[in-house]
C-alpha atoms as a PDB file:
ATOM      1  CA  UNK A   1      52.544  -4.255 246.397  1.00  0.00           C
ATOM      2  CA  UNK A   2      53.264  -2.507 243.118  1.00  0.00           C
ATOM      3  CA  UNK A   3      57.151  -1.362 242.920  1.00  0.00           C
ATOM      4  CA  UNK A   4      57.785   1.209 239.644  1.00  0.00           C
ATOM      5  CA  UNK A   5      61.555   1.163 239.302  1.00  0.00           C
ATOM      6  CA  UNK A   6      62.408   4.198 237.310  1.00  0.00           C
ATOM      7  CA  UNK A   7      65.360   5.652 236.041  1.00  0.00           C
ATOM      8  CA  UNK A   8      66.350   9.139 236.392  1.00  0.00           C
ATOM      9  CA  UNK A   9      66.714  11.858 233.480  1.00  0.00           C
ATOM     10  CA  UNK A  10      69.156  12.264 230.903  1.00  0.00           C
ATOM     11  CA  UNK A  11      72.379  13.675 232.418  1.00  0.00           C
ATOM     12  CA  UNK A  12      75.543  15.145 229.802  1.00  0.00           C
ATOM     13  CA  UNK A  13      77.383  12.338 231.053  1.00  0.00           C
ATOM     14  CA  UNK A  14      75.454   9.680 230.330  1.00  0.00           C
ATOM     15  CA  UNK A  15      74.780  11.514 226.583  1.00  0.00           C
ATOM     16  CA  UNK A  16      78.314  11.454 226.122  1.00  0.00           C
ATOM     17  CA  UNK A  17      78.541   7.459 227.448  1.00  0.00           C
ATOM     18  CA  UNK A  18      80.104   8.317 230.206  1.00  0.00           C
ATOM     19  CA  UNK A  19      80.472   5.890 233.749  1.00  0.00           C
ATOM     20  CA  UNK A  20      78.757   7.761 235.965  1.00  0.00           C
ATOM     21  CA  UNK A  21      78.021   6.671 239.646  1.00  0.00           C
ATOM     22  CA  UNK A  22      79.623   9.420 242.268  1.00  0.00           C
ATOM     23  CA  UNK A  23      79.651  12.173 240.051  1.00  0.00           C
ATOM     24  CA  UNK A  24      76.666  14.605 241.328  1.00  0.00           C
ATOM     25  CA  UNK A  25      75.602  16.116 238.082  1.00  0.00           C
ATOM     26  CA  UNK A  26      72.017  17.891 236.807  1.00  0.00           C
ATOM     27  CA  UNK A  27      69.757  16.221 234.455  1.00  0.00           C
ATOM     28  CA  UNK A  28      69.905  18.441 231.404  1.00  0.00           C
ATOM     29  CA  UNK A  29      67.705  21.327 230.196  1.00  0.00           C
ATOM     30  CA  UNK A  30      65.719  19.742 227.584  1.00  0.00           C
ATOM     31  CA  UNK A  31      65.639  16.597 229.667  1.00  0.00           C
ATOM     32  CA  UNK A  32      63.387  18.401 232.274  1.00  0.00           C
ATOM     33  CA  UNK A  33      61.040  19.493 229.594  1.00  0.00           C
ATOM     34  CA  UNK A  34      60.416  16.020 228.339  1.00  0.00           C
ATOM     35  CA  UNK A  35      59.993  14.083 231.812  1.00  0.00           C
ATOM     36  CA  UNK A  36      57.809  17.069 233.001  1.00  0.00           C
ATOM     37  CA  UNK A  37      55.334  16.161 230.150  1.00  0.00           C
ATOM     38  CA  UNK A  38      55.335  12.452 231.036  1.00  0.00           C
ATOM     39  CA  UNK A  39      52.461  10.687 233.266  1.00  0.00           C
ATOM     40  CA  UNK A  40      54.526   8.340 235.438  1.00  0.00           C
ATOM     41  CA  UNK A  41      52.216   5.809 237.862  1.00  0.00           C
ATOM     42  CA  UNK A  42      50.236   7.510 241.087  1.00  0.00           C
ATOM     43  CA  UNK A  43      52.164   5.988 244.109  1.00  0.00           C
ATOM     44  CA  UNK A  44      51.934   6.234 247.938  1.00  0.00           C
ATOM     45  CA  UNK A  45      55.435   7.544 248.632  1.00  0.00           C
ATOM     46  CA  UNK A  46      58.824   7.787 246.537  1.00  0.00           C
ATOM     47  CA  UNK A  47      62.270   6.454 247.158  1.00  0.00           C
ATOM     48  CA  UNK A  48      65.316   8.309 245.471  1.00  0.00           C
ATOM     49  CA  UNK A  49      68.942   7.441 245.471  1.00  0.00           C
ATOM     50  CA  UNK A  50      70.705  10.381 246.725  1.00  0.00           C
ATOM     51  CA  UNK A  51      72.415  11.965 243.620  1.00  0.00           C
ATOM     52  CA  UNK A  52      71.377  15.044 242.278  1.00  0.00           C
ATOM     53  CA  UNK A  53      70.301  13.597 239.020  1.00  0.00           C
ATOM     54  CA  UNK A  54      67.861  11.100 240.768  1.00  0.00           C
ATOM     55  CA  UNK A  55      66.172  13.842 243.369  1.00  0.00           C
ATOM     56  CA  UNK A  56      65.893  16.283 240.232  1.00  0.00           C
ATOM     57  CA  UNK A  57      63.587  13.421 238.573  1.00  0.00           C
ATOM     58  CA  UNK A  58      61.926  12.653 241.369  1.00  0.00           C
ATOM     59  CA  UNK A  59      60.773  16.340 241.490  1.00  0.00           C
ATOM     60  CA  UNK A  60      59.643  16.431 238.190  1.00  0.00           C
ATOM     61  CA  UNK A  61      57.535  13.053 238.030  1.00  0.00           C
ATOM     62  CA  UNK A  62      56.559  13.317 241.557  1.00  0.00           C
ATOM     63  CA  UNK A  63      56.069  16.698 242.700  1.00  0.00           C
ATOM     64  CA  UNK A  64      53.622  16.299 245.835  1.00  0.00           C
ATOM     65  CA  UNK A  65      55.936  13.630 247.477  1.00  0.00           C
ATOM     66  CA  UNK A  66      59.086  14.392 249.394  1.00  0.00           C
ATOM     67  CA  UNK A  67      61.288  11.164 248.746  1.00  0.00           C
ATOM     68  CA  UNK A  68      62.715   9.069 251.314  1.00  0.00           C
ATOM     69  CA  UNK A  69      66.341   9.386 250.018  1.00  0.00           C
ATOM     70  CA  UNK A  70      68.313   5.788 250.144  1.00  0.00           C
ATOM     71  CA  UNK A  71      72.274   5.485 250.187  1.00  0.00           C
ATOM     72  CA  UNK A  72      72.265   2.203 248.699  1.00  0.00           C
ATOM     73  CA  UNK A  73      70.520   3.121 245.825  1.00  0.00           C
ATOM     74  CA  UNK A  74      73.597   4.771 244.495  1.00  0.00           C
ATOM     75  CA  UNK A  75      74.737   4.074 241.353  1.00  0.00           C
ATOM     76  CA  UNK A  76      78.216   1.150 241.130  1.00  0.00           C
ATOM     77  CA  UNK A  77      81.066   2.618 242.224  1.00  0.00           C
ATOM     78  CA  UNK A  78      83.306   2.585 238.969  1.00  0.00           C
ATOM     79  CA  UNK A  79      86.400   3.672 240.658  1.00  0.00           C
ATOM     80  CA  UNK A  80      89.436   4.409 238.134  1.00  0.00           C
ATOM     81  CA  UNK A  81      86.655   4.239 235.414  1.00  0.00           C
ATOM     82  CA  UNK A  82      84.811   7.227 236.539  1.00  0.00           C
ATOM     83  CA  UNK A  83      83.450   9.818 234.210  1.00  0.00           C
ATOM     84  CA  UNK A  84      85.222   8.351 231.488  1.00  0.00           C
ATOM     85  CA  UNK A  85      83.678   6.921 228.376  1.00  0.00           C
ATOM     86  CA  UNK A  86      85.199   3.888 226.091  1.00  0.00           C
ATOM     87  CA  UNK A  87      86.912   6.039 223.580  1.00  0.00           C
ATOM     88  CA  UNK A  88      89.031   7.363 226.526  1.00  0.00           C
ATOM     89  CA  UNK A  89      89.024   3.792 228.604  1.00  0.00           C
ATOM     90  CA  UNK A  90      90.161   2.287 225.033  1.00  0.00           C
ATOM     91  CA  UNK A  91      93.970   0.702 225.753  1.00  0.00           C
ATOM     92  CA  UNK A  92      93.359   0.392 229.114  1.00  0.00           C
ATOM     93  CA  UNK A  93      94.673  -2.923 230.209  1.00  0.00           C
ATOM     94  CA  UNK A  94      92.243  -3.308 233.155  1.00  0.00           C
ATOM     95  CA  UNK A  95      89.495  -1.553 231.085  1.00  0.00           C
ATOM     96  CA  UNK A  96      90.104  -4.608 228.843  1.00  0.00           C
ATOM     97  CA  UNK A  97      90.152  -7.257 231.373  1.00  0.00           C
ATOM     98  CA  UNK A  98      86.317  -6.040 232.698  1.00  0.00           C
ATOM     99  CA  UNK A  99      85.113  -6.081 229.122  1.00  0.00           C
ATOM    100  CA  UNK A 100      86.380  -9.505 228.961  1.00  0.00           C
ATOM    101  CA  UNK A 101      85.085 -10.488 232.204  1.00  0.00           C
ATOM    102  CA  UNK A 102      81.546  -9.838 230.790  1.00  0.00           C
ATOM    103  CA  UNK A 103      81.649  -6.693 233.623  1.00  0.00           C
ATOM    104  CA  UNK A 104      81.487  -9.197 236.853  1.00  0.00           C
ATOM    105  CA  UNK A 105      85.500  -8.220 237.880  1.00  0.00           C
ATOM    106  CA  UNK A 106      85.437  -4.958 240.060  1.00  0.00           C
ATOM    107  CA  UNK A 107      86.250  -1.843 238.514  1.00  0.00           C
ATOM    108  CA  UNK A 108      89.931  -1.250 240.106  1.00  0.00           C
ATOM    109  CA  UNK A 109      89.011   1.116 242.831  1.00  0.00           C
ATOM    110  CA  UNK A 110      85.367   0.335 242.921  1.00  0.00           C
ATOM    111  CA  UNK A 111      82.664  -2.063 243.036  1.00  0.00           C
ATOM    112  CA  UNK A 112      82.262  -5.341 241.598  1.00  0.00           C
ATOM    113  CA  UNK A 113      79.156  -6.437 240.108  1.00  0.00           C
ATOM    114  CA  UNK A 114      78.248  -8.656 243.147  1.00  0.00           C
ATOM    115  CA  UNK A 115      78.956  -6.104 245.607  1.00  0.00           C
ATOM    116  CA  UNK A 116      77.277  -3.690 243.833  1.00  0.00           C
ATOM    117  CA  UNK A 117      73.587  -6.115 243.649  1.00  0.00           C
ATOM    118  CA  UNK A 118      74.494  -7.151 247.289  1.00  0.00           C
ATOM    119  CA  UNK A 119      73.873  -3.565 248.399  1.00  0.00           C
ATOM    120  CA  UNK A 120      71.147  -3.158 245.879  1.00  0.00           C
ATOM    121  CA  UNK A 121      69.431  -5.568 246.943  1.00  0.00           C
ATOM    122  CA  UNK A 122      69.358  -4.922 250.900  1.00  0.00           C
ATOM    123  CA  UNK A 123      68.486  -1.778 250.302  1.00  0.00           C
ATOM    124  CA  UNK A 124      65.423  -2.706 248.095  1.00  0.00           C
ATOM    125  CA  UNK A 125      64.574  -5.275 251.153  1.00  0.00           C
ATOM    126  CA  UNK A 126      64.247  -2.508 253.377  1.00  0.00           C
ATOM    127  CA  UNK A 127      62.656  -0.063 251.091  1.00  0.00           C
ATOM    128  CA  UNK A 128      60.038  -3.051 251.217  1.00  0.00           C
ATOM    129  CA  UNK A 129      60.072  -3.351 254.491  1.00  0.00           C
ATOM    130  CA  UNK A 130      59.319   0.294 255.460  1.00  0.00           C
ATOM    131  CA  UNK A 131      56.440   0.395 252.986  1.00  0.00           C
ATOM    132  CA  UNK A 132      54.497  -2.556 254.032  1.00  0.00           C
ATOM    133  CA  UNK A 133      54.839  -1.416 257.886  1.00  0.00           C
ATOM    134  CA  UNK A 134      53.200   2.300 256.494  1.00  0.00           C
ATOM    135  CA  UNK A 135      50.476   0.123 254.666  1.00  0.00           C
ATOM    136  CA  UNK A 136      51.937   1.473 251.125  1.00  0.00           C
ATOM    137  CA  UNK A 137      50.713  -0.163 247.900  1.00  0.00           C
ATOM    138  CA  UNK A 138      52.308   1.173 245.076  1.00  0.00           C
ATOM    139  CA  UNK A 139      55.890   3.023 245.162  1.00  0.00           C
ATOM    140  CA  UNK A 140      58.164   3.962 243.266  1.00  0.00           C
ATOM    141  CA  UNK A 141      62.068   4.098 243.189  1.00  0.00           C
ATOM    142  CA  UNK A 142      63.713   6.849 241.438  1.00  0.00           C
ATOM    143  CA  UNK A 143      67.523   5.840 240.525  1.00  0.00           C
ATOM    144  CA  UNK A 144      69.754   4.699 238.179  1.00  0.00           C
ATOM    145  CA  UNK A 145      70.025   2.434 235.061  1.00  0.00           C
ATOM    146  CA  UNK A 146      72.668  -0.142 237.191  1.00  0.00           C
ATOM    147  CA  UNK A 147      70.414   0.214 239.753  1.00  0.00           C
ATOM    148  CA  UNK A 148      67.667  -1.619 238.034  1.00  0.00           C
ATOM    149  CA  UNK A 149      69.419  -3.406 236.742  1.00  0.00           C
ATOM    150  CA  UNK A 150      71.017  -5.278 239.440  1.00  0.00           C
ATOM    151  CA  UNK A 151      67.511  -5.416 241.249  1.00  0.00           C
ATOM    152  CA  UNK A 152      65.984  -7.361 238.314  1.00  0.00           C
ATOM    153  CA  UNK A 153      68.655  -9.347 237.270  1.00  0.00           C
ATOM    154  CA  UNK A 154      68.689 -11.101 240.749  1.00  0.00           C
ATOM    155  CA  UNK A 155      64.657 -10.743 241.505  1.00  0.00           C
ATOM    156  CA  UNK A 156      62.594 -10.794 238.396  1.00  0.00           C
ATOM    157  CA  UNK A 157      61.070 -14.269 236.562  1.00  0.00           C
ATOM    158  CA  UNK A 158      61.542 -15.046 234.015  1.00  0.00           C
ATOM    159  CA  UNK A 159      65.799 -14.759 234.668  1.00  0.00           C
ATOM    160  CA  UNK A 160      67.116 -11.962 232.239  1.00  0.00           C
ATOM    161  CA  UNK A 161      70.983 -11.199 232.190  1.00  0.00           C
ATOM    162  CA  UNK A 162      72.445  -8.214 234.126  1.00  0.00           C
ATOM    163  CA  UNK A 163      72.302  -6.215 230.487  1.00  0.00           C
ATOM    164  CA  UNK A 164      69.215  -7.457 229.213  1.00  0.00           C
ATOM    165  CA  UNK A 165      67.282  -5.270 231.522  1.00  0.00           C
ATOM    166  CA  UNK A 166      69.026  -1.665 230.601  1.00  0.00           C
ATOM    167  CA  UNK A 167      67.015   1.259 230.943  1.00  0.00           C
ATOM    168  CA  UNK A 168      66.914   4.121 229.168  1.00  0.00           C
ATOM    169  CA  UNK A 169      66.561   7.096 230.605  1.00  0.00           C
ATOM    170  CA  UNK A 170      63.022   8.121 232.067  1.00  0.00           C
ATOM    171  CA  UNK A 171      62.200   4.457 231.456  1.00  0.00           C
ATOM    172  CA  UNK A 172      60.128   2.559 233.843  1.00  0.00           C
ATOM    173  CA  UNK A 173      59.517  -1.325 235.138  1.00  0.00           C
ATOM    174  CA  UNK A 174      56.869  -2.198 237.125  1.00  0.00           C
ATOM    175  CA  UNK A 175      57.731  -4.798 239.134  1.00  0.00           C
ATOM    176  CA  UNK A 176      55.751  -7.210 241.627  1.00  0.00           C
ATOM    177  CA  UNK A 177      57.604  -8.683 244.546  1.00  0.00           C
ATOM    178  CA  UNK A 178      55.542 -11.350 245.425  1.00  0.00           C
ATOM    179  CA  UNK A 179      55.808 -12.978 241.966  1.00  0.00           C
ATOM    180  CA  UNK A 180      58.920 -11.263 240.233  1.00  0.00           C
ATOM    181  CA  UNK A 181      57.083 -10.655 237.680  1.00  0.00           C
ATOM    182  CA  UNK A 182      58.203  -7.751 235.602  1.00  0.00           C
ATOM    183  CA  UNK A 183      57.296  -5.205 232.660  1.00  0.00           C
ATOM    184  CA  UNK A 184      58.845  -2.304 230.988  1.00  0.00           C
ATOM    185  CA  UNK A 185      55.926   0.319 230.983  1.00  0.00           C
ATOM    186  CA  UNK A 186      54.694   2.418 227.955  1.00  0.00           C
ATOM    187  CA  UNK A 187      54.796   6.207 229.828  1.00  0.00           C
ATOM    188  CA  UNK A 188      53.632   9.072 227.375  1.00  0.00           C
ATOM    189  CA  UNK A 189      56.761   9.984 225.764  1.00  0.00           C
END
């Protein structure tokens, strides 16, 4: 099986550096213009985390499949941190103390890194699960840059760090179960 691991559009939060996980915002205007003109992989059937931003790309790159939405695909919960960028984060003792911590403490009020892959990850397991019972070969999973992140950093081989596999957005890996092997694809941007 062929997995495409995709991350949704640009949103204004994320052009302004923002953390955002719970906040449901659109992927912007000009955003929807560029994706729309992109050839993504043909897949059997799509899996979307359920924020807005993820289920508005999924239309765009996939708009003859209905996605089978997926909880767990949400994006870390960053708790206190939450639709704030550095500049306003900057001071912040316990802003500090998770930049020190390489990001692995918990954002106060949210997720730590290792609860945030631990749901990842099930969730991928039964994504995988679902499409091998329905005889799928190739899918793809529509959701966000910590997302994929967090899946590769604990399943693809060669071992990459947590931050070594950021996405931008619209950017694509294809990645292969069996093996872990992984690649970033070219798409027509």
């Amino acid at each position: 099986m062929k997995v495409y691991l995709i991350r949704h559009g640009k949103t204004a939060g994320n052009q302004e550096a923002r953390y955002v996980g719970s906040t449901d915002e659109s992927i912007l205007e000009e955003e929807r213009t560029r994706l729309a003109g992109i050839h993504y992989p043909e897949v059997d059937a799509v899996y979307a985390s359920p924020r807005k931003r993820c289920l508005e790309t999924t239309e765009l790159l996939y708009p003859n499949h209905t996605p089978v939405i997926v909880n767990d695909l949400a994006e870390c919960d960053f708790g206190a941190f939450e639709y704030k960028n550095y500049k306003e984060l900057s001071g912040d003792p316990d802003y500090q103390a998770w930049i020190d911590s390489g990001g692995t403490i918990g954002f106060p009020g949210g997720e730590s890194r290792e609860q945030f892959q631990n749901r990842t990850q099930r969730a991928f397991w039964r994504i995988l699960l679902d499409a091998e019972r329905k005889g799928f070969g190739h899918i793809a999973i529509v959701a966000h840059g910590g997302t994929v992140m967090a899946l590769l950093e604990r399943m693809a081989a060669p071992h990459k760090d947590y931050y070594e596999w950021h996405p931008g957005n619209g950017e694509c890996y294809e990645f292969d179960p069996d093996s872990g092997r992984s690649r970033k694809l070219k798409v027509n941007f």
